[in-house]
N, C-alpha and C. Protein backbone atom coordinates (compact mmCIF):
# COMPACT_ATOMS: atom_id res chain seq x y z
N UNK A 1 22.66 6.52 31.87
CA UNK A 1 22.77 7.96 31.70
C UNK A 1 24.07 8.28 30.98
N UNK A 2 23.80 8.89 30.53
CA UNK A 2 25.13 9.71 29.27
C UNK A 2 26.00 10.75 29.41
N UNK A 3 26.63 10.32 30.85
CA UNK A 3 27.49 11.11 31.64
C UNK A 3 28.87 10.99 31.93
N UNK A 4 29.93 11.54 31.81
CA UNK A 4 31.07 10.94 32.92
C UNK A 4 31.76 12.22 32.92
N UNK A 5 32.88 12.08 34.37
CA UNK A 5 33.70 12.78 34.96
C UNK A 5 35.05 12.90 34.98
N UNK A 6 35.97 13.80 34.19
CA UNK A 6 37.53 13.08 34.18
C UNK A 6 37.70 14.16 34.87
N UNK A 7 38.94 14.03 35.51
CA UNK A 7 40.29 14.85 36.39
C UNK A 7 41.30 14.28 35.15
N UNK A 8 42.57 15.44 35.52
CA UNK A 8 43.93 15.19 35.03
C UNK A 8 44.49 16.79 35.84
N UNK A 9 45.36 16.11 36.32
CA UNK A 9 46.47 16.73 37.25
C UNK A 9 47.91 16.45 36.64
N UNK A 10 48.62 17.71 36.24
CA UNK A 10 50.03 17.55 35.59
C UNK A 10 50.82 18.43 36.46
N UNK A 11 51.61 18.92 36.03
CA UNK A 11 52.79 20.12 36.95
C UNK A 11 52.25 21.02 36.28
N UNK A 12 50.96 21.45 35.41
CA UNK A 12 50.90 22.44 34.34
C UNK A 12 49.65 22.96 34.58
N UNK A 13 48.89 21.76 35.04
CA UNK A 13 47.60 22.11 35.16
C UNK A 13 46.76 21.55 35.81
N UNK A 14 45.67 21.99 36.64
CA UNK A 14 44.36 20.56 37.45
C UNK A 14 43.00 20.98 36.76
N UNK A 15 42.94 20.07 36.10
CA UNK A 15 41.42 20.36 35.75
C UNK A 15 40.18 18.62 35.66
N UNK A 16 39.21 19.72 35.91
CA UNK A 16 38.06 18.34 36.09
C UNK A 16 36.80 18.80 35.27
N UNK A 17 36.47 17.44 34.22
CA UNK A 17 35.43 18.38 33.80
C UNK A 17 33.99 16.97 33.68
N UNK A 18 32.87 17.73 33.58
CA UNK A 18 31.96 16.75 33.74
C UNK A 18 30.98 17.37 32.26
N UNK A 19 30.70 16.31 32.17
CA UNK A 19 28.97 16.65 30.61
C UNK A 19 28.78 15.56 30.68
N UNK A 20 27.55 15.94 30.50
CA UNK A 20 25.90 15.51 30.75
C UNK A 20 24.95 15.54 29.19
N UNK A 21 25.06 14.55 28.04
CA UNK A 21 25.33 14.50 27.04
C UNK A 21 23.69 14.66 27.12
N UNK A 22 22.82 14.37 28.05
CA UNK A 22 20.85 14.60 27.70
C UNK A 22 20.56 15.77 29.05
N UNK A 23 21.61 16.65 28.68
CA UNK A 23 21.25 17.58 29.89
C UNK A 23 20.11 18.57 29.19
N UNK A 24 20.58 19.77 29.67
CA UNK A 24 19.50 21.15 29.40
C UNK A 24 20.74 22.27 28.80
N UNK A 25 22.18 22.02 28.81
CA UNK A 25 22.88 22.95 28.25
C UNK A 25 23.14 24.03 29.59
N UNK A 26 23.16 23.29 30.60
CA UNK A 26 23.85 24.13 31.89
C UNK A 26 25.06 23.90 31.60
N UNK A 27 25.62 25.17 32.81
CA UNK A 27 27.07 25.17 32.64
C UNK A 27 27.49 25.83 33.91
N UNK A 28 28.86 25.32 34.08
CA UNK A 28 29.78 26.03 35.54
C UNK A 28 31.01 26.31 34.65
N UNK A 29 31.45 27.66 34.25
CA UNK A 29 32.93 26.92 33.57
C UNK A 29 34.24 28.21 34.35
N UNK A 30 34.84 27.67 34.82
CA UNK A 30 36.23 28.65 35.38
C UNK A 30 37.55 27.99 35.10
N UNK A 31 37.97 28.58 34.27
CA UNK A 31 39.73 28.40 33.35
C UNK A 31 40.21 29.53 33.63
N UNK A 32 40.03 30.61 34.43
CA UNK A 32 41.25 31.50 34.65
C UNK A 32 40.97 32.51 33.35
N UNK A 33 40.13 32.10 31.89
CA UNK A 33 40.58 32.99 30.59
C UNK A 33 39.19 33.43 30.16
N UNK A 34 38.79 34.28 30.29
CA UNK A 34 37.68 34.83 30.50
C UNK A 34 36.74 34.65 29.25
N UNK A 35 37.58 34.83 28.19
CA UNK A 35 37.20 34.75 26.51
C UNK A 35 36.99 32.99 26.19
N UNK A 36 37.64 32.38 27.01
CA UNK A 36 37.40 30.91 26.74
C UNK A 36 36.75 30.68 27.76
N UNK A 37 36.61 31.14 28.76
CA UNK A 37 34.92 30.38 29.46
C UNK A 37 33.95 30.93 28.94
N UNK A 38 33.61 31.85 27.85
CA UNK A 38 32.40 32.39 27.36
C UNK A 38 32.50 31.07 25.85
N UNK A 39 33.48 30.96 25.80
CA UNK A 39 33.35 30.52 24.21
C UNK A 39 32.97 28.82 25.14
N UNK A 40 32.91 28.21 25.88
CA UNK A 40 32.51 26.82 26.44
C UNK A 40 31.21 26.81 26.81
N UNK A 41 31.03 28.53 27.28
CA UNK A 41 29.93 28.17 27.83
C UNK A 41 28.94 28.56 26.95
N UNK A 42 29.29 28.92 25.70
CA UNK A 42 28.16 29.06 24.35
C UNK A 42 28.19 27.94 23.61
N UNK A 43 29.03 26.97 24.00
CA UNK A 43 29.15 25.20 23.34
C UNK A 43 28.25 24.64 24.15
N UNK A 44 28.62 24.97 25.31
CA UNK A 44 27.38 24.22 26.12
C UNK A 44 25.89 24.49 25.98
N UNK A 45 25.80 25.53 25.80
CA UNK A 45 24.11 25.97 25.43
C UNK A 45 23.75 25.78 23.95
N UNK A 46 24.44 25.71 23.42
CA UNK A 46 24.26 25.10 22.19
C UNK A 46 24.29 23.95 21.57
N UNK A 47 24.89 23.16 22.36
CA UNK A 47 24.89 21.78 22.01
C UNK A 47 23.78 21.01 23.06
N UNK A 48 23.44 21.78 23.90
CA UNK A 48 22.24 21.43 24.67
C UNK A 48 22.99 20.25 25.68
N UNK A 49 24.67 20.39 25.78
CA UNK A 49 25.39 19.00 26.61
C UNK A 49 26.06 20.03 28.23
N UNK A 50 25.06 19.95 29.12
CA UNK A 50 25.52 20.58 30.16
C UNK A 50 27.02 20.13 30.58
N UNK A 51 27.72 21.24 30.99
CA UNK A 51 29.00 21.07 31.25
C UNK A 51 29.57 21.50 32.19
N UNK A 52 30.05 21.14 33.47
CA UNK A 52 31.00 21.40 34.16
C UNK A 52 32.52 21.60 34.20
N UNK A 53 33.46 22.60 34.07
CA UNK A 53 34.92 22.71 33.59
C UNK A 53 35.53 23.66 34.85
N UNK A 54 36.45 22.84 35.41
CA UNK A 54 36.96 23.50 36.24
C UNK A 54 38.47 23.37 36.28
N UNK A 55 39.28 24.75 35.89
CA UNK A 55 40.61 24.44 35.43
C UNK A 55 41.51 25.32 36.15
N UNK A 56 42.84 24.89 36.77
CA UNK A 56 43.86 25.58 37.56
C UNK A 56 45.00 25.58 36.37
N UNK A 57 45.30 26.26 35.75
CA UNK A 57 46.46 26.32 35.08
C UNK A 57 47.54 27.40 35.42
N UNK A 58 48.66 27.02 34.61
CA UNK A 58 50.04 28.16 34.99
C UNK A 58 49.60 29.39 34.17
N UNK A 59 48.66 30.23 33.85
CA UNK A 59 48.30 31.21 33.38
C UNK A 59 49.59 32.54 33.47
N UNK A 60 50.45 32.00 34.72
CA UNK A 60 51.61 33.17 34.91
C UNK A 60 52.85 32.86 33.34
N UNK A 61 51.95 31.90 32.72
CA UNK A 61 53.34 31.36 31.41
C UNK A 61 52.79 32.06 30.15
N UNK A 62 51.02 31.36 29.92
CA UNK A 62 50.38 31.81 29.00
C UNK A 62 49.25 30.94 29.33
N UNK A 63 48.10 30.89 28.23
CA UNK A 63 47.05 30.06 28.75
C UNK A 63 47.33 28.53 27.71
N UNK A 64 48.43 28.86 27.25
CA UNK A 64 48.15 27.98 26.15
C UNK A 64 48.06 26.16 26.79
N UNK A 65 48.98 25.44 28.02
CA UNK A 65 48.65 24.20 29.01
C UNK A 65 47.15 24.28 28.92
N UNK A 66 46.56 25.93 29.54
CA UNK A 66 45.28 25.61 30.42
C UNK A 66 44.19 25.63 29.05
N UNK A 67 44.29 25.84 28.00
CA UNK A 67 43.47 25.78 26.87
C UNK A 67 43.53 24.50 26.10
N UNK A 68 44.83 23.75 25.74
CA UNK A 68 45.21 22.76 25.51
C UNK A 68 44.48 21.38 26.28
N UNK A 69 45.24 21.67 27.46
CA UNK A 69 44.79 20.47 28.54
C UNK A 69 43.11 20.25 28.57
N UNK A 70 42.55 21.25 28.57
CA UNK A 70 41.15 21.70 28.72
C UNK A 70 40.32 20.73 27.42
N UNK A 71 40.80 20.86 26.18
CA UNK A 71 40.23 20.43 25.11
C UNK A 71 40.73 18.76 25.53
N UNK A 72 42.51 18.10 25.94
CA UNK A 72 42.52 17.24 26.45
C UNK A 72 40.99 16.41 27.21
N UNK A 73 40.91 16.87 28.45
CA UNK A 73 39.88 16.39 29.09
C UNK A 73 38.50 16.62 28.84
N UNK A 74 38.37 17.78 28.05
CA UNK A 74 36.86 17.60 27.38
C UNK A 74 36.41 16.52 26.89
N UNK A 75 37.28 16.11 25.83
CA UNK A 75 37.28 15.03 24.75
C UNK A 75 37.15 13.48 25.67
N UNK A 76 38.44 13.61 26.40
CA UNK A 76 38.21 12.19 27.29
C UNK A 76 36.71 12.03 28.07
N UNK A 77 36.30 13.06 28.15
CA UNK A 77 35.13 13.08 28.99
C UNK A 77 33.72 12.92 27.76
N UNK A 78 33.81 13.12 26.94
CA UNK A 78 32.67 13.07 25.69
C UNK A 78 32.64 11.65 25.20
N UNK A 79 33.94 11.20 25.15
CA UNK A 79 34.63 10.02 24.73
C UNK A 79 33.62 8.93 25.86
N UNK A 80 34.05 9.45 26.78
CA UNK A 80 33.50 8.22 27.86
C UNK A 80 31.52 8.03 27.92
N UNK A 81 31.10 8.93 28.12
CA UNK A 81 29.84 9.70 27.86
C UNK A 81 29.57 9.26 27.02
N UNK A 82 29.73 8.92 25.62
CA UNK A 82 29.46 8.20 24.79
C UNK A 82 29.60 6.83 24.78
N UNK A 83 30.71 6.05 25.44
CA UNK A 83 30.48 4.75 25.43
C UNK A 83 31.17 4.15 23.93
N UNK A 84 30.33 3.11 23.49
CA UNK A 84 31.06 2.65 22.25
C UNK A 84 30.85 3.41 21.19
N UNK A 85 29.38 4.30 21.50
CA UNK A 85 28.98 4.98 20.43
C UNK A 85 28.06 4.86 19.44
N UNK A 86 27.28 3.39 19.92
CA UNK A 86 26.41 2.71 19.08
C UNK A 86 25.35 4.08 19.61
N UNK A 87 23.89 3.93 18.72
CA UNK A 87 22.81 4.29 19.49
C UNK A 87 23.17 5.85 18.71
N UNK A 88 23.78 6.53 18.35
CA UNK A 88 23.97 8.07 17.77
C UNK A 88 23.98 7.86 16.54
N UNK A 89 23.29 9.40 16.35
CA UNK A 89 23.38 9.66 14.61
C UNK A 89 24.71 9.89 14.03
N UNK A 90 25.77 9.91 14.87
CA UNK A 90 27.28 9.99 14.20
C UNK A 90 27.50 11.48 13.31
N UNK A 91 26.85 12.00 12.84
CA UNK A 91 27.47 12.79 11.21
C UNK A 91 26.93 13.76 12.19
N UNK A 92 27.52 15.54 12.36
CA UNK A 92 26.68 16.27 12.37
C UNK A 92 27.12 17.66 11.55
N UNK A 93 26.98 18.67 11.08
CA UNK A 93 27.10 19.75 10.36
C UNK A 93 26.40 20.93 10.30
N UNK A 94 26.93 22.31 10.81
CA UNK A 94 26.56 23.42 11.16
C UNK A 94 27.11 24.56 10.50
N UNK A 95 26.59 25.63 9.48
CA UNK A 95 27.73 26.86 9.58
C UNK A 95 26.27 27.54 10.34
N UNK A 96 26.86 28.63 11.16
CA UNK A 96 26.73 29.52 11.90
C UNK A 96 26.95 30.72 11.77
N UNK A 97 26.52 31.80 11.57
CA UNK A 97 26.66 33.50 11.11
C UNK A 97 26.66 33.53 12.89
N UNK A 98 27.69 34.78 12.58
CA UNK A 98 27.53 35.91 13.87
C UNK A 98 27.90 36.98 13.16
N UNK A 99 26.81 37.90 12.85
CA UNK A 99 27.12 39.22 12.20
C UNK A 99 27.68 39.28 11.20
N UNK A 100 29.01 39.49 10.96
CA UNK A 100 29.67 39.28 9.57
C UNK A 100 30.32 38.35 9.22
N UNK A 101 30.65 37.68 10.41
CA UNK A 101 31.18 36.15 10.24
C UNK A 101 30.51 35.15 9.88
N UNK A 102 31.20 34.16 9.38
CA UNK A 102 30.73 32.85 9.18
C UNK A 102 31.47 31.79 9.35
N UNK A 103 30.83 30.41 9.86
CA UNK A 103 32.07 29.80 10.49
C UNK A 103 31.24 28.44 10.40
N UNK A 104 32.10 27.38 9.49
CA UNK A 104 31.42 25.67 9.21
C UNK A 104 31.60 24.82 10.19
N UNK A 105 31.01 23.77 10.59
CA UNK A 105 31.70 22.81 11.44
C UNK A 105 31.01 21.31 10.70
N UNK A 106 31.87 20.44 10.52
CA UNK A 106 31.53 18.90 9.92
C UNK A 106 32.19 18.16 10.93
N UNK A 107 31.32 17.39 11.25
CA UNK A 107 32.19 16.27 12.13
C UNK A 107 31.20 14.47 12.38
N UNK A 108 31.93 13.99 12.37
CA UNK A 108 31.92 12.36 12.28
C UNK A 108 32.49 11.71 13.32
N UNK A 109 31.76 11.00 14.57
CA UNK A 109 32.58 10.47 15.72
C UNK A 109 32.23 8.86 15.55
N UNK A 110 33.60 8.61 14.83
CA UNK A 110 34.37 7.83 14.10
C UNK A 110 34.66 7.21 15.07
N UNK A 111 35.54 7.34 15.97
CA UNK A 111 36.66 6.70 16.50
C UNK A 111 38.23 6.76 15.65
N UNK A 112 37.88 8.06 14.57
CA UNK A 112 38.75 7.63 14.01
C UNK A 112 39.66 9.46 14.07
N UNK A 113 40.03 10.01 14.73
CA UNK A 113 40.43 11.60 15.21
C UNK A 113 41.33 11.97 13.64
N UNK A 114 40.48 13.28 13.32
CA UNK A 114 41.49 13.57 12.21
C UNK A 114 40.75 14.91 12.34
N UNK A 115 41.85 16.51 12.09
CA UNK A 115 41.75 17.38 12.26
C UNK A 115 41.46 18.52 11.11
N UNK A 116 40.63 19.28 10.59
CA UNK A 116 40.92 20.20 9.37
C UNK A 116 40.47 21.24 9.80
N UNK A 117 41.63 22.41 10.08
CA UNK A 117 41.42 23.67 10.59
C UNK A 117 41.74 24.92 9.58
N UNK A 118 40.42 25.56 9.11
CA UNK A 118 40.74 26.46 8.02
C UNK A 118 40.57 27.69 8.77
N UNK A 119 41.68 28.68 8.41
CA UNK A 119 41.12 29.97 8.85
C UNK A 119 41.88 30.62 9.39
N UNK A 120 41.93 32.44 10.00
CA UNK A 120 43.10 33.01 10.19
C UNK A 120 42.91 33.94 11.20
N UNK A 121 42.84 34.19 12.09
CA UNK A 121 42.69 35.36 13.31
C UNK A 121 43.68 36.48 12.63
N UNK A 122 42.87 37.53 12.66
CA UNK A 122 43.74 39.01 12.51
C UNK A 122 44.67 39.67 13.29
N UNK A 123 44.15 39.23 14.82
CA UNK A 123 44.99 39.74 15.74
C UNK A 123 45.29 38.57 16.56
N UNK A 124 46.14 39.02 17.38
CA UNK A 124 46.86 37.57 18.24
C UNK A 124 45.87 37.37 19.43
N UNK A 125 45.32 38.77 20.38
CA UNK A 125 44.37 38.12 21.49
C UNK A 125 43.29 38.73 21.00
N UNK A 126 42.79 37.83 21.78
CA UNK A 126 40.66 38.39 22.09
C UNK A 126 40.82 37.96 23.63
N UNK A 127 40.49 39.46 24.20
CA UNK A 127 41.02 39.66 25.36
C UNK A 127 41.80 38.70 26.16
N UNK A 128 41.78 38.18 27.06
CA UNK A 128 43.56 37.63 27.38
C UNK A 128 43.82 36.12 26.90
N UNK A 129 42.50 36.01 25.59
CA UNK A 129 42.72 34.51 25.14
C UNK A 129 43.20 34.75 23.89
N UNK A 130 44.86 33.80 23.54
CA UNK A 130 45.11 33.48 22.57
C UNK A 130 44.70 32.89 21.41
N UNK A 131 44.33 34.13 20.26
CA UNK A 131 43.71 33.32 19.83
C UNK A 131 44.13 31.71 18.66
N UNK A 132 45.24 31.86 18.58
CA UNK A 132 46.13 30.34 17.71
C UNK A 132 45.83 29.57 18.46
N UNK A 133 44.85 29.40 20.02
CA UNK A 133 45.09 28.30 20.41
C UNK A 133 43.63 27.71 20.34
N UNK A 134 42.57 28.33 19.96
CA UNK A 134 41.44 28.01 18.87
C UNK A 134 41.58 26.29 17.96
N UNK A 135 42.77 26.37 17.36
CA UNK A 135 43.31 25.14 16.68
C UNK A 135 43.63 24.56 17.45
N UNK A 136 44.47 24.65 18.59
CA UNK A 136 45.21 23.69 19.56
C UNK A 136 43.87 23.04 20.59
N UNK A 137 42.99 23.94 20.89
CA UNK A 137 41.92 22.97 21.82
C UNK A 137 40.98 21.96 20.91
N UNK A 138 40.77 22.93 19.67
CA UNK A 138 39.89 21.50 18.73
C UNK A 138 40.51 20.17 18.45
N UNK A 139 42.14 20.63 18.20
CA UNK A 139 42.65 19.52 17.84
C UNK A 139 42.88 18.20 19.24
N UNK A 140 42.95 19.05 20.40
CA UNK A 140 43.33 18.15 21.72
C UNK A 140 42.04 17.09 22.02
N UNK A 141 40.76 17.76 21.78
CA UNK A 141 39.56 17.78 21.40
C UNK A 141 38.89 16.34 21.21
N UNK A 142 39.27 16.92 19.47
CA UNK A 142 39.36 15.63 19.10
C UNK A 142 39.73 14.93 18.83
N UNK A 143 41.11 14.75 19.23
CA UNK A 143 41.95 13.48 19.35
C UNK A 143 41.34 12.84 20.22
N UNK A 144 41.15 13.34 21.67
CA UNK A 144 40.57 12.32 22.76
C UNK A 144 39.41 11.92 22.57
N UNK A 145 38.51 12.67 22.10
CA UNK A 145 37.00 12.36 22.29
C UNK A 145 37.01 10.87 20.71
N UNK A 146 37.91 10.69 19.39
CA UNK A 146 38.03 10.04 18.76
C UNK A 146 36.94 10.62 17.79
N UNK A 147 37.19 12.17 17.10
CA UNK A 147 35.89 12.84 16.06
C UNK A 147 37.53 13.08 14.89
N UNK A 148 35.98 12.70 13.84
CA UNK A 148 37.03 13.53 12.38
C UNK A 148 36.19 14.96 12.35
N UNK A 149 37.31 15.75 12.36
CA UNK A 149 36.48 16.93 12.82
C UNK A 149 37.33 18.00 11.28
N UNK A 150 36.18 18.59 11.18
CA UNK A 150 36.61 19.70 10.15
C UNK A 150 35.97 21.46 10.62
N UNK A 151 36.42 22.24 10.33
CA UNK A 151 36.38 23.62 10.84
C UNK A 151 37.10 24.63 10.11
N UNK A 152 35.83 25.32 9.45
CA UNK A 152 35.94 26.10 8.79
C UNK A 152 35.75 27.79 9.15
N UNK A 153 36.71 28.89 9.41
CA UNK A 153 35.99 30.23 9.52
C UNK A 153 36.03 30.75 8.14
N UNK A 154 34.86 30.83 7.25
CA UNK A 154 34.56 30.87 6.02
C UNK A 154 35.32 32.26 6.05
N UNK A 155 34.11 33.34 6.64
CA UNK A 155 35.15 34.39 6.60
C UNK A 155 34.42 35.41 7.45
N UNK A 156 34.89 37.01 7.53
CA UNK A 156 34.46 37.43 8.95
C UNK A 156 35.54 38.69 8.98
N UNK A 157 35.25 39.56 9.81
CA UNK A 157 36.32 40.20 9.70
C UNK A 157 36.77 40.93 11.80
N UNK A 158 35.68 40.45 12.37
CA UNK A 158 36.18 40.81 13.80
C UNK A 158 36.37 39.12 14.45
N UNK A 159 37.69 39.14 15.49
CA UNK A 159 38.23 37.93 15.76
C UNK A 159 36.72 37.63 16.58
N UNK A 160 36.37 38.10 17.57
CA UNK A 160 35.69 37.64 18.14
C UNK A 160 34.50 36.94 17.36
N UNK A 161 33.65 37.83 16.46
CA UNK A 161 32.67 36.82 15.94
C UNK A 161 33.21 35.99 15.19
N UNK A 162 34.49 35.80 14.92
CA UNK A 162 34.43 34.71 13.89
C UNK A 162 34.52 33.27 14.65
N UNK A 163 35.74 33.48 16.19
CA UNK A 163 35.83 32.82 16.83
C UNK A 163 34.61 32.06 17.80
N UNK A 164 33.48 32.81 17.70
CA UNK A 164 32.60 32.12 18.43
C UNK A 164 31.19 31.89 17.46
N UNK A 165 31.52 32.22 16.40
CA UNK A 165 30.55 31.40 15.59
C UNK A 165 31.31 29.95 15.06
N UNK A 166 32.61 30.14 15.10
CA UNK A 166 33.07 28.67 15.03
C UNK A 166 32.85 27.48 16.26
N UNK A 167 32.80 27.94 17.67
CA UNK A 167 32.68 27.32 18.77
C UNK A 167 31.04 27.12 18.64
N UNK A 168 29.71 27.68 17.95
CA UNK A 168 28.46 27.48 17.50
C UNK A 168 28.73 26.47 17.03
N UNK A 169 29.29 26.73 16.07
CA UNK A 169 29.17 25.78 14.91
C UNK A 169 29.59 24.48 15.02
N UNK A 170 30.62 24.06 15.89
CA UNK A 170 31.08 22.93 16.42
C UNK A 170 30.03 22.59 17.50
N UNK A 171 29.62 23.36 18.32
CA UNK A 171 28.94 22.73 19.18
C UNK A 171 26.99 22.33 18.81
N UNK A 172 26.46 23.12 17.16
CA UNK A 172 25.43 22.60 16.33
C UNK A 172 25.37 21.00 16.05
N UNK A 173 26.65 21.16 15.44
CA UNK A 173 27.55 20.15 14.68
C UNK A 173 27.07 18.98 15.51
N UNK A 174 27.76 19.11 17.05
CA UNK A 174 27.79 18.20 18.27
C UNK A 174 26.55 17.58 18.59
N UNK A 175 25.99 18.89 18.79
CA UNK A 175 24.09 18.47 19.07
C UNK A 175 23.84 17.19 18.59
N UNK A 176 23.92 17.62 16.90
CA UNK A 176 23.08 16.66 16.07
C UNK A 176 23.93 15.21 15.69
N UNK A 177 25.13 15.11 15.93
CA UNK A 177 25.46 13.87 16.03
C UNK A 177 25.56 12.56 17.64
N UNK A 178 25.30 13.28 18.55
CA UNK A 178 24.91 12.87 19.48
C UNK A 178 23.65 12.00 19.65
N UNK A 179 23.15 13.14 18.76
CA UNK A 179 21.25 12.62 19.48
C UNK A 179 21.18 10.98 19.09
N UNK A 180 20.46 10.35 20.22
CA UNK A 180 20.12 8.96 19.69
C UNK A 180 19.38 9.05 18.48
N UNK A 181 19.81 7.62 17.84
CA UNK A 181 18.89 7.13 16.75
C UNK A 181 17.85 6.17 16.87
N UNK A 182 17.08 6.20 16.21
CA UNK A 182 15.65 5.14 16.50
C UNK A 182 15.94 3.46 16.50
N UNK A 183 16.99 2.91 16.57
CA UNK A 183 17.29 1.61 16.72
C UNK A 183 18.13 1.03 17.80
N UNK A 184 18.86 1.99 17.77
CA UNK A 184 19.92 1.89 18.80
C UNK A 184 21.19 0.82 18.70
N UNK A 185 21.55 1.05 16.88
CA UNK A 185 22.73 0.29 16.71
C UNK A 185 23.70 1.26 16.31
N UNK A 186 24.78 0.43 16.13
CA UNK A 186 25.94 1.14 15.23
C UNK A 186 25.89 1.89 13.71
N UNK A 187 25.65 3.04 13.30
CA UNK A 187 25.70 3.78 12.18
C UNK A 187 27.26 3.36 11.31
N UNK A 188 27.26 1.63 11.12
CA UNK A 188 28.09 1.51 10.45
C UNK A 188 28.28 0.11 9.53
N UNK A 189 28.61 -0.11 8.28
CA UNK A 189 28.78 -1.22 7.83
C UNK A 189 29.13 -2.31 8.32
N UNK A 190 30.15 -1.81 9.27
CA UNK A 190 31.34 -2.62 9.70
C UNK A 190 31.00 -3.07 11.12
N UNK A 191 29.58 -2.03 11.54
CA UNK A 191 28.99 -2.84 13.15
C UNK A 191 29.81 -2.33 13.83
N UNK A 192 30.45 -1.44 13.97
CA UNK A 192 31.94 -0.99 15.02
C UNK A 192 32.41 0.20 14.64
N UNK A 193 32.46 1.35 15.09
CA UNK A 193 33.45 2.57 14.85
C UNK A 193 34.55 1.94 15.31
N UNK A 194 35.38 2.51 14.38
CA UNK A 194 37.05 3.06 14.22
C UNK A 194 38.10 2.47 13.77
């Protein structure tokens, strides 16, 4: 089964999160930030990878630990869930409209983490979530989980849709490089990601 469970406990933050990579796109998600448990829990239904996220952070500082850390243990947890990684289609790619927005996602789980974040929030929150830290959870993301990840908000003009047609679009993206492939080897020359 195509599952696993991380904890990480710091002075900053406790969080535990679980996915279920052949689930149904359930979800439990509580981070304290109301705008980022909607934006996880539209990754989760969209990527069809049920998710459990349960996060205690210092929210009395900012959310930025509990958003950070969060993408931290996502990744370790996708990372594991996946295994070596043989058996997946590897490549996946999504843009996503929400109303006037538009927002790309390319990604390749490489083993090899490399980040490209295009794009500009107008205002600083969408309701009490920062939004600069949009970049900081993809990038925590996918460093751990080991994706070359690219992310594009083409363009758009309210933060909110742009911001959660990008979290679509990454989590389209996700879907389709997950899904097994019909052989069940490595999608690579070299017989080995990374």
């Amino acid at each position: 089964m195509r599952e696993a469970t991380v904890t990480r406990n710091t002075k900053e933050t406790k969080i535990t999160v679980t996915v279920r990579l052949d689930g149904k796109g359930e979800s439990e998600i509580a981070t304290g930030i109301g705008f980022f448990d909607h934006m996880l829990t539209a990754m989760s239904r969209h990527s069809g990878i049920s998710m459990t996220v349960h996060a205690d952070g210092d929210l009395y500082v900012d959310g930025h630990h509990t958003v950070e850390d969060t993408g931290i243990v996502l990744g370790q947890a996708l990372n594991q869930a996946l295994g070596d990684k043989s058996g997946i289609a590897r490549y996946g790619s999504a843009y996503i409209p929400m109303d006037e927005a538009l927002s790309f996602c390319s990604l390749d789980l490489s083993n090899r983490p490399f980040v490209v974040f295009r794009g500009e929030f107008t205002n600083q929150m969408i309701g009490q979530y920062d939004a600069c830290l949009t970049e900081e959870f993809f990038r925590a993301l996918a460093v751990n989980a080991g994706i070359t990840l690219h992310l594009d908000m083409c363009y758009g003009k309210n933060d909110h849709h742009k911001c959660e047609a990008l979290f679509k679009a990454f989590a389209h993206a996700l879907k389709a490089a997950v899904k097994e492939n019909e052989d069940g080897t490595v999608l690579s020359t070299k017989g080995a990601l990374g």
